[in-house]
C-alpha atoms as a PDB file:
ATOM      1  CA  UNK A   1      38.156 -14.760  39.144  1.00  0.00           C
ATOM      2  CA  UNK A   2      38.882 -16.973  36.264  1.00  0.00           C
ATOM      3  CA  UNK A   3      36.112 -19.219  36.763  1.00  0.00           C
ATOM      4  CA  UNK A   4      33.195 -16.489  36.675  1.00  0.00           C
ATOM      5  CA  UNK A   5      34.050 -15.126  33.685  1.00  0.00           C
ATOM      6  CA  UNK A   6      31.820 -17.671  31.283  1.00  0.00           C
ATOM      7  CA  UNK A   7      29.483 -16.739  33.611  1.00  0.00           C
ATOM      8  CA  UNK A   8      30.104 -12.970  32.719  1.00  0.00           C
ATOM      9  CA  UNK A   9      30.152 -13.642  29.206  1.00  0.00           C
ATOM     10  CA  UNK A  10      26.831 -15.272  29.249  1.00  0.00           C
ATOM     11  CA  UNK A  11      25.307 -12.660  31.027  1.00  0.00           C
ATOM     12  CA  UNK A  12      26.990 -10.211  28.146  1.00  0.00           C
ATOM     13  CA  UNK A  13      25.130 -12.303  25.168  1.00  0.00           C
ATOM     14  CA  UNK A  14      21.861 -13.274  26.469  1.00  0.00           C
ATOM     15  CA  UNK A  15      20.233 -10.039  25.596  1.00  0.00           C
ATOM     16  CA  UNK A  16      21.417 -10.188  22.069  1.00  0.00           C
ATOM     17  CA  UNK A  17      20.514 -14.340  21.903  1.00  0.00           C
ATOM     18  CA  UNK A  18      16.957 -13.213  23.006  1.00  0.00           C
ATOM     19  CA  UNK A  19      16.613 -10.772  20.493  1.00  0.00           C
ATOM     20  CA  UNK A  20      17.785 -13.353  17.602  1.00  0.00           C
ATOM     21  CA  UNK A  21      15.316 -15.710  19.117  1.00  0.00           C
ATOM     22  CA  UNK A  22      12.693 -13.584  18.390  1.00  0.00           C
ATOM     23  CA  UNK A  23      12.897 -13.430  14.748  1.00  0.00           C
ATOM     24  CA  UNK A  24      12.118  -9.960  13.873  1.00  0.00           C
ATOM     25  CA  UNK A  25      11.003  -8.887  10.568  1.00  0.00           C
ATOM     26  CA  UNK A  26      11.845  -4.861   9.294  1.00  0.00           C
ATOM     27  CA  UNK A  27       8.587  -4.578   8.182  1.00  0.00           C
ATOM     28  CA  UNK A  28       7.860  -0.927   5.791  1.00  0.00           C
ATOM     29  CA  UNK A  29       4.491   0.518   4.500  1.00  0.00           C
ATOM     30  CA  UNK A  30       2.607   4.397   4.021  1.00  0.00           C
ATOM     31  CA  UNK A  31      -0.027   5.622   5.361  1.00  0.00           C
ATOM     32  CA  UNK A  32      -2.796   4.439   2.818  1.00  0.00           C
ATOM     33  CA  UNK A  33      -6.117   4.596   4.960  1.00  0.00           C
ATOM     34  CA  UNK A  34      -7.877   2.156   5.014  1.00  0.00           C
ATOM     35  CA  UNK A  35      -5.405  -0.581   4.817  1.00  0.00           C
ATOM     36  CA  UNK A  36      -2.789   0.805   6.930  1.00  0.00           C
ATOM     37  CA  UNK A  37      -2.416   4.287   8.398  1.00  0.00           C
ATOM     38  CA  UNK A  38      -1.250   5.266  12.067  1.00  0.00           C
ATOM     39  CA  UNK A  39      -3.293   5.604  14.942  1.00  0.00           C
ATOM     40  CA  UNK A  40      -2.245   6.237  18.710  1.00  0.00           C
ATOM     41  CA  UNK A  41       1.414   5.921  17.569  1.00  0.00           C
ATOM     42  CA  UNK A  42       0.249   2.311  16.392  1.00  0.00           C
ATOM     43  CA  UNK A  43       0.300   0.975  12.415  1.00  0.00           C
ATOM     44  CA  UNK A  44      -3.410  -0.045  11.696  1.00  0.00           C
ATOM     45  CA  UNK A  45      -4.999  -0.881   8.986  1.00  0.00           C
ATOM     46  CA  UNK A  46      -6.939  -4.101   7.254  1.00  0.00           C
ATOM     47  CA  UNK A  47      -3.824  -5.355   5.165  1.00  0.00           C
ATOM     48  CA  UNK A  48      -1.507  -4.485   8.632  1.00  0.00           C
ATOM     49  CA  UNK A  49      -3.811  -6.725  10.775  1.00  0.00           C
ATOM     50  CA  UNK A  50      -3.468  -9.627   8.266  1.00  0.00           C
ATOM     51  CA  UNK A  51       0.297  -8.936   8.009  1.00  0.00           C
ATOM     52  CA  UNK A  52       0.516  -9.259  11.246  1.00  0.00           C
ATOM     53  CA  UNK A  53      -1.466 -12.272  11.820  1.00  0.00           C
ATOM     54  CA  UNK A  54       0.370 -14.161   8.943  1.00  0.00           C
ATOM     55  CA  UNK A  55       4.016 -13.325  10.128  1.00  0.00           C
ATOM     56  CA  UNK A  56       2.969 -13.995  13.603  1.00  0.00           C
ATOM     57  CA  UNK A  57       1.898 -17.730  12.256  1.00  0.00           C
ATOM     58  CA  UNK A  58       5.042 -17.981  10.571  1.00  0.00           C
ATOM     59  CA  UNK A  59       6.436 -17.282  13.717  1.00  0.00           C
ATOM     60  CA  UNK A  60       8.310 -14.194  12.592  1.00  0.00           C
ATOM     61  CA  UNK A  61       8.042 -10.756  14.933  1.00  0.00           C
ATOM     62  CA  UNK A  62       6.815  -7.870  12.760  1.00  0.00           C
ATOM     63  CA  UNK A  63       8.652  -4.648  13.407  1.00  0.00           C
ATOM     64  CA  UNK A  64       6.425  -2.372  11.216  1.00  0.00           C
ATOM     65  CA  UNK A  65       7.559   1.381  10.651  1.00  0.00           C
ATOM     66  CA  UNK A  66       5.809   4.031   8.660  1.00  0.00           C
ATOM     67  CA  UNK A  67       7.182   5.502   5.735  1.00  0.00           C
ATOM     68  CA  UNK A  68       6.678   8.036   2.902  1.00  0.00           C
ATOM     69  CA  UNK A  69       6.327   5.361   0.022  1.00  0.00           C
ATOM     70  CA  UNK A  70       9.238   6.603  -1.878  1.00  0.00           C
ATOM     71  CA  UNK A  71      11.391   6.018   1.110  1.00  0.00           C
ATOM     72  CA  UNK A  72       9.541   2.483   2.181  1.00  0.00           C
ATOM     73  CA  UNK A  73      10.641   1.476  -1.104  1.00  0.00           C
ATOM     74  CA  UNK A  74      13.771   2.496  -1.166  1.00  0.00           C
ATOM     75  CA  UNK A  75      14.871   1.120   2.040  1.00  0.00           C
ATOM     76  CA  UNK A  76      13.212  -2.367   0.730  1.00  0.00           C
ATOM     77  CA  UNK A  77      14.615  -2.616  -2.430  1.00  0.00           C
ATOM     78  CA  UNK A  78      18.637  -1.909  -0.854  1.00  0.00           C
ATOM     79  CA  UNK A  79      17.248  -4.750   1.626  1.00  0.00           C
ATOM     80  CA  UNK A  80      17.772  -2.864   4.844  1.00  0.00           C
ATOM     81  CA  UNK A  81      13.809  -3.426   4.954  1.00  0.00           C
ATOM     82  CA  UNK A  82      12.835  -7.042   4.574  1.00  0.00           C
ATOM     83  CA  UNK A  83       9.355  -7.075   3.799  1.00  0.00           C
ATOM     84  CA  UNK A  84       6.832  -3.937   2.437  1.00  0.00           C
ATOM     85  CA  UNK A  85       2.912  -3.754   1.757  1.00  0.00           C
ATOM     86  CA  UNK A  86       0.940  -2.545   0.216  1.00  0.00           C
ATOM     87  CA  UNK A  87       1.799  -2.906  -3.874  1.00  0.00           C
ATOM     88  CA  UNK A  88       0.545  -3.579  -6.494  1.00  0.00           C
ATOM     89  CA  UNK A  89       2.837  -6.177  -9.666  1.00  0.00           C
ATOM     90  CA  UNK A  90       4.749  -4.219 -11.698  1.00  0.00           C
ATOM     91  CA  UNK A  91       7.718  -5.938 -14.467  1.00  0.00           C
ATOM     92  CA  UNK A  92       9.446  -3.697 -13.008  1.00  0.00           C
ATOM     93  CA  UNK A  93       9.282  -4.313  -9.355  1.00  0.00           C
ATOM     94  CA  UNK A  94       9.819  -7.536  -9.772  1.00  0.00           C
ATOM     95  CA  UNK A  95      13.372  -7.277 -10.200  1.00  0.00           C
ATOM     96  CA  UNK A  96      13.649  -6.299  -6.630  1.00  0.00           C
ATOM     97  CA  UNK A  97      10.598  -7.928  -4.720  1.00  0.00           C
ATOM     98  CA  UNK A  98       9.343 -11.350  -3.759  1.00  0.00           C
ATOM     99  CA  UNK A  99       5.526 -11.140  -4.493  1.00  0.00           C
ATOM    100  CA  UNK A 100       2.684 -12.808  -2.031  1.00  0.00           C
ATOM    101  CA  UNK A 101      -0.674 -14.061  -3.126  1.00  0.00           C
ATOM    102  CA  UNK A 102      -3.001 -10.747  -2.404  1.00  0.00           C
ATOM    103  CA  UNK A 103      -4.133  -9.349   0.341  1.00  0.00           C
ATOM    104  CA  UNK A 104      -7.370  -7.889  -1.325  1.00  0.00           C
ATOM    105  CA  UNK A 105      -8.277  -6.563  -4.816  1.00  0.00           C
ATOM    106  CA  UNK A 106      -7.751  -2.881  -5.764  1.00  0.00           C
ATOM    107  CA  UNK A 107      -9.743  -1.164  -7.965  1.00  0.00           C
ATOM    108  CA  UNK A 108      -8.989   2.135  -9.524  1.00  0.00           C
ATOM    109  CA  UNK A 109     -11.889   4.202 -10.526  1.00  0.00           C
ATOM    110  CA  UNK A 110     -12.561   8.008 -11.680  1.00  0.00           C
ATOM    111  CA  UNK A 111     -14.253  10.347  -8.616  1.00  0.00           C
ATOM    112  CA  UNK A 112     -15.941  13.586 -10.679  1.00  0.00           C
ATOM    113  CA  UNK A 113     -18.272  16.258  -9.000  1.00  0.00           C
ATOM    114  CA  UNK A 114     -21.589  15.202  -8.883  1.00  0.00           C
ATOM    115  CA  UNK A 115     -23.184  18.000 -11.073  1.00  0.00           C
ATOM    116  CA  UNK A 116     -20.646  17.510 -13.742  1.00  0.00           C
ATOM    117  CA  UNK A 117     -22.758  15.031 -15.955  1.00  0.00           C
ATOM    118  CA  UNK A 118     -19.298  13.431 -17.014  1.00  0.00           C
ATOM    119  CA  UNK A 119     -19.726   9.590 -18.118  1.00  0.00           C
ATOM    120  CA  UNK A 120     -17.313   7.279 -19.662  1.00  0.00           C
ATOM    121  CA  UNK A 121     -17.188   3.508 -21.556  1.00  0.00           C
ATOM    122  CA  UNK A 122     -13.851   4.302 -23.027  1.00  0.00           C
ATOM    123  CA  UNK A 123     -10.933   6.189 -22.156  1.00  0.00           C
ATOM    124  CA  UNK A 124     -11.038   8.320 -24.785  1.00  0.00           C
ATOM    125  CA  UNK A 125     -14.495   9.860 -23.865  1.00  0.00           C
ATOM    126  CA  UNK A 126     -12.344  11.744 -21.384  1.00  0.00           C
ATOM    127  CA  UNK A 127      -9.822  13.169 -24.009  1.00  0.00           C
ATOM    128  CA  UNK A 128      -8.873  16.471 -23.084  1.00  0.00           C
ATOM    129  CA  UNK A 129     -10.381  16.505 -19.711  1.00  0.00           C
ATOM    130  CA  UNK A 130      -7.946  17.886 -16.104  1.00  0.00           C
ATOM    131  CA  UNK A 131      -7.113  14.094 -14.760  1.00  0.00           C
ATOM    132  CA  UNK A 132      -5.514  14.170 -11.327  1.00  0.00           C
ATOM    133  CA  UNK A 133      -2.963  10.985 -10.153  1.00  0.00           C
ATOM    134  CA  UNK A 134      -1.298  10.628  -7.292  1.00  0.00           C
ATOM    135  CA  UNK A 135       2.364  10.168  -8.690  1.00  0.00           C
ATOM    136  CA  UNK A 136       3.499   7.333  -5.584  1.00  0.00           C
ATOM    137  CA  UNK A 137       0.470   4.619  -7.224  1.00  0.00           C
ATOM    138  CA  UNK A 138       0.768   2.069  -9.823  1.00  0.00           C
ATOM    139  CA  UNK A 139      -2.019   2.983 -12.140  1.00  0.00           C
ATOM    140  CA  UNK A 140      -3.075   0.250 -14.797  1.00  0.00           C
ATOM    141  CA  UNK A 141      -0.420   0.119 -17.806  1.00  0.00           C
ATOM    142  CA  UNK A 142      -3.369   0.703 -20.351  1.00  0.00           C
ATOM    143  CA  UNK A 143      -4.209   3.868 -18.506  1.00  0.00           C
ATOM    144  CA  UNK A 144      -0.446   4.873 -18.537  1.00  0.00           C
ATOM    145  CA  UNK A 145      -0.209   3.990 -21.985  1.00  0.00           C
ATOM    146  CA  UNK A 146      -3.372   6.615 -22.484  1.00  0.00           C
ATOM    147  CA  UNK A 147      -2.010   9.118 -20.713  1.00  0.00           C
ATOM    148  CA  UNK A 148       1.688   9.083 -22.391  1.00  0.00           C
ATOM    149  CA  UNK A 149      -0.184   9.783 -25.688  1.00  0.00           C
ATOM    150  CA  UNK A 150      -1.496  13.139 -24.849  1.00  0.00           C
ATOM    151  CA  UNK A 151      -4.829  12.090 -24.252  1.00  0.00           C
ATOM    152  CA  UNK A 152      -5.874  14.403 -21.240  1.00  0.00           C
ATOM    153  CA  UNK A 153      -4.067  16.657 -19.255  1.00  0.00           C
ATOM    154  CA  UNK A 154      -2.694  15.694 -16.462  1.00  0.00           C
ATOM    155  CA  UNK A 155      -2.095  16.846 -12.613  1.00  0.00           C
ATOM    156  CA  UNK A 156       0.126  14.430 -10.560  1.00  0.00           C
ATOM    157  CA  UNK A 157      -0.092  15.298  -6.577  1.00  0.00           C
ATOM    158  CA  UNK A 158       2.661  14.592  -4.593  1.00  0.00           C
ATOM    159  CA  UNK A 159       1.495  15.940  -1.349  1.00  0.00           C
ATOM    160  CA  UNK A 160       1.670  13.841   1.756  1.00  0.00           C
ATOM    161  CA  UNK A 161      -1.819  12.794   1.662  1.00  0.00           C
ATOM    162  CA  UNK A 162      -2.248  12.838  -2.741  1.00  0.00           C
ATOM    163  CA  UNK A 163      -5.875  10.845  -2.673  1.00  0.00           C
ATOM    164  CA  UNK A 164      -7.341  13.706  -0.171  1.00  0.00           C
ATOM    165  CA  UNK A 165      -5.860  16.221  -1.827  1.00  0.00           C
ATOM    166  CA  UNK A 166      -7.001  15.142  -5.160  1.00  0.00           C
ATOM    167  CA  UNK A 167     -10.196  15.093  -3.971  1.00  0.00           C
ATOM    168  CA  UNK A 168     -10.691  17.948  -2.437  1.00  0.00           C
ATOM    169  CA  UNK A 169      -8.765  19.338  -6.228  1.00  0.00           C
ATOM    170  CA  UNK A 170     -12.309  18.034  -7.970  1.00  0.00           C
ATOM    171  CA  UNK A 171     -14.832  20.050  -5.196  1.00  0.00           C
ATOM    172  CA  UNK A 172     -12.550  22.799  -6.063  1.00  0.00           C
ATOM    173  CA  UNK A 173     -12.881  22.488  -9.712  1.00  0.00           C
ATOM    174  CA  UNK A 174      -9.008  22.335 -10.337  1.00  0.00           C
ATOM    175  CA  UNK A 175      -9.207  19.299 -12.148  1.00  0.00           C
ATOM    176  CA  UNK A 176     -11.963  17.379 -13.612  1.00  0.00           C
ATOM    177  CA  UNK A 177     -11.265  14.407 -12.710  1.00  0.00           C
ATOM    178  CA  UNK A 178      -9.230  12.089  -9.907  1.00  0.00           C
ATOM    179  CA  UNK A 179      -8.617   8.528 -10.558  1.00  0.00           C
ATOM    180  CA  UNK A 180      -8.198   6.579  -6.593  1.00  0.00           C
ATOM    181  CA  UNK A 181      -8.601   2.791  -5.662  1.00  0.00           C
ATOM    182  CA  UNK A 182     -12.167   3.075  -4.670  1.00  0.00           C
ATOM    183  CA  UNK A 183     -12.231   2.113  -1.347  1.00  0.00           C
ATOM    184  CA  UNK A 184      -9.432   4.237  -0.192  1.00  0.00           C
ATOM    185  CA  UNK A 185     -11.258   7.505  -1.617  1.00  0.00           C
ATOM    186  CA  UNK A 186     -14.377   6.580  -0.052  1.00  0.00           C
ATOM    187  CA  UNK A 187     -12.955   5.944   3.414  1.00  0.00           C
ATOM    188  CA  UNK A 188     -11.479   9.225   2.871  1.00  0.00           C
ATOM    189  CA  UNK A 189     -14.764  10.944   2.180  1.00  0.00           C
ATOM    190  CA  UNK A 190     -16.468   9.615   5.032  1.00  0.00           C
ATOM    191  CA  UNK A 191     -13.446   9.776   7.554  1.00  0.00           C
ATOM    192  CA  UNK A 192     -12.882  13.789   6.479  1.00  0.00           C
ATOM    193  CA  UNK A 193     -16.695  15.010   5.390  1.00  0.00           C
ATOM    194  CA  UNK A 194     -16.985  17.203   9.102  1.00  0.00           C
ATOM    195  CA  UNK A 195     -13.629  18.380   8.331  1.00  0.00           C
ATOM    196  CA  UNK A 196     -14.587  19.477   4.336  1.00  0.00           C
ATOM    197  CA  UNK A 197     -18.222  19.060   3.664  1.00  0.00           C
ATOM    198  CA  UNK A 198     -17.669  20.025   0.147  1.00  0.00           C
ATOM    199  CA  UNK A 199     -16.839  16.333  -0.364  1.00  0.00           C
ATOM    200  CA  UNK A 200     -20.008  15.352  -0.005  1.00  0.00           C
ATOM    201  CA  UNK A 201     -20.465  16.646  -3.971  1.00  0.00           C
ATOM    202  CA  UNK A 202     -17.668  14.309  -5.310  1.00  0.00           C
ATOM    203  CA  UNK A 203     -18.542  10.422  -6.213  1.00  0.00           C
ATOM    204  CA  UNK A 204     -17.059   7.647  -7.831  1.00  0.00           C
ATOM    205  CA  UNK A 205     -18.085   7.382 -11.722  1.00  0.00           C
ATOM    206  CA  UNK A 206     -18.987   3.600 -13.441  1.00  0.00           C
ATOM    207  CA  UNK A 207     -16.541   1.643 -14.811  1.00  0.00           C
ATOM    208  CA  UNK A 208     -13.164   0.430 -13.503  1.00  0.00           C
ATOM    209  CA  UNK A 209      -9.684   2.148 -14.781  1.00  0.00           C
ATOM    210  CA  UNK A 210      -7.938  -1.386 -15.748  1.00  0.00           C
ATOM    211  CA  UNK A 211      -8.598  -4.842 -14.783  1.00  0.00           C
ATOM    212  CA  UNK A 212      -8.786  -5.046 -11.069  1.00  0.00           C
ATOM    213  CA  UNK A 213      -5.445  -6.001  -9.057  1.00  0.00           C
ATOM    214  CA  UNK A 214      -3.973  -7.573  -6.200  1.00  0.00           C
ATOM    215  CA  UNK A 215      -3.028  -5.306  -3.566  1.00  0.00           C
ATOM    216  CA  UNK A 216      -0.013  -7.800  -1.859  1.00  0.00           C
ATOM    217  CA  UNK A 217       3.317  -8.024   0.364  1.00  0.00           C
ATOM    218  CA  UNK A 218       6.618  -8.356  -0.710  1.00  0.00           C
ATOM    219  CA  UNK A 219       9.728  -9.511   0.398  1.00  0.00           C
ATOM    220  CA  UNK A 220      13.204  -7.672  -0.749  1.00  0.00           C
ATOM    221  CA  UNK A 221      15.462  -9.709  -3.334  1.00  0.00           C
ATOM    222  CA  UNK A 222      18.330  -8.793  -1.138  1.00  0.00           C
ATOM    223  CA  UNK A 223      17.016 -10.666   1.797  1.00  0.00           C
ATOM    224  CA  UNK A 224      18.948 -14.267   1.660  1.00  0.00           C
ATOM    225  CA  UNK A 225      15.927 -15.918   2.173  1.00  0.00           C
ATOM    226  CA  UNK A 226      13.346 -13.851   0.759  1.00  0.00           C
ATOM    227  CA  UNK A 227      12.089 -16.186  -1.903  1.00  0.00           C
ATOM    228  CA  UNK A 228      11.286 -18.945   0.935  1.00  0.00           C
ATOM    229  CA  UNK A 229       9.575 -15.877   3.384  1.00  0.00           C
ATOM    230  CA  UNK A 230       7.369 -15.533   0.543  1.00  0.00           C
ATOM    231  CA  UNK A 231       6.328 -19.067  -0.155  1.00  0.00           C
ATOM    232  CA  UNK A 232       5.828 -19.204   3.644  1.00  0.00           C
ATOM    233  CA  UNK A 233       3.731 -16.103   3.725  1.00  0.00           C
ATOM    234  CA  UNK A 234       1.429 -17.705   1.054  1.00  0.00           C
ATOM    235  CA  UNK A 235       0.882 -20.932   3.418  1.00  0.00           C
ATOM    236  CA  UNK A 236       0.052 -19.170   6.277  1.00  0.00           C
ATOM    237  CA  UNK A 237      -2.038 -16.684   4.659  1.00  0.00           C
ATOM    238  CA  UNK A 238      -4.075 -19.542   3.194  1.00  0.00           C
ATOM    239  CA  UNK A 239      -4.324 -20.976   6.362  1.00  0.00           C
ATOM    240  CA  UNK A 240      -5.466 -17.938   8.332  1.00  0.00           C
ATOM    241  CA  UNK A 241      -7.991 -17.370   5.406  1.00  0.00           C
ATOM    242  CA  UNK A 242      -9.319 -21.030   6.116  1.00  0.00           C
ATOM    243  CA  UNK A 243      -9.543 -20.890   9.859  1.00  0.00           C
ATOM    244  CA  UNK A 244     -11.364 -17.310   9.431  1.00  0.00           C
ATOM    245  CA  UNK A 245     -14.039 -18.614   6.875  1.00  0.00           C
ATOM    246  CA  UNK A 246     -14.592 -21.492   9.137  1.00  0.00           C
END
């Protein structure tokens, strides 16, 4: 009896062994089409697929769940998330994130109705005008700044989907204007035009809100090795980069 029982307790460990072995990685984002939203029951996206290539070079399993972003940071910044995406630098983040190299560039630019003949070189060209923001997003600090002086009047959407809805907000006439990373408002147009044609009358004004930024990854502060995780991140994702422009 004696004899079988290492034999028992390896049989008791080897599922939890196998699951250390795998390296998982608590991986958070929100849906943010089209860099990562859900499809199927399955986290897609552009900035999920290269996530998932460069943690799968690193050797690391990616368990990625879907959060509201309030909540994706939340649970990254206590550390019971290791790694989120996608965020823009902040001072202020950085006291509890890791940053990686980009992912891609974000720009933030102003969709208006069509017909409204609005047209901007400077922010204050829009003083006094309806601006809608969604009130999860980094905006540009200069913009901020702007805004904290009085400058316009301001609308910030909280609703689960706040670039949609702030969209559909300028057909409607409810606010003037709707600031949006660019390509994230126009994959909304074109994914949701059958659903409201009205969006067809909305477009994205000249001129960029801000100095374009990185969209990136990072890694929780709370995470023991989260500094190294990110230096690793940035090697691999270099080295995926290579092998795809090759």
């Amino acid at each position: 009896m004696l004899s079988r029982l290492p034999v028992l307790l390896f049989s008791v460990l080897l599922p939890t062994l196998t699951l250390a072995d795998t390296h998982v990685l608590r991986v958070v984002t929100s849906e943010y089409p089209p860099y990562e939203y859900l499809e199927n029951g399955e986290v897609k996206g552009s900035h999920t697929d290269t996530v998932r290539e460069v943690l799968s070079a690193m050797g690391y399993l990616p368990d990625i769940r879907l959060l509201p972003w309030a909540r994706a940071e939340a649970t990254t910044r206590a550390g019971s998330s290791d790694l989120i995406y996608s965020l823009t630098y902040t001072h202020d983040r950085d006291s509890y994130y890791y940053f990686t190299d980009p992912l891609s560039q974000a720009r933030d630019v102003f969709f208006s109705r069509r017909d409204s003949g609005l047209q901007w070189q400077e922010l204050d060209d829009l003083a006094g005008l309806r601006i809608g923001l969604s009130a999860a997003y980094s905006y540009a600090p200069e913009f901020m700044d702007w805004l904290t002086r009085g400058n316009a009047r301001v609308t910030q959407i909280s609703q689960e989907s706040p670039e949609l809805t702030g969209l559909r907000m300028v057909t409607l006439g409810r606010i003037d204007l709707f600031i949006c990373e660019e390509s994230v408002c126009r994959y909304l147009i074109d994914q949701h035009l059958s659903e409201y044609p009205e969006l067809s009358d909305v477009t994205a004004m000249s001129g960029t809100v801000g100095a374009e930024r990185g969209f990136r990854a990072a890694f929780s502060r709370q995470h023991p090795r989260g500094k190294q995780l990110r230096d690793e991140f940035n090697q691999a994702l270099k080295t995926v980069r290579s092998k795809d422009a090759d």
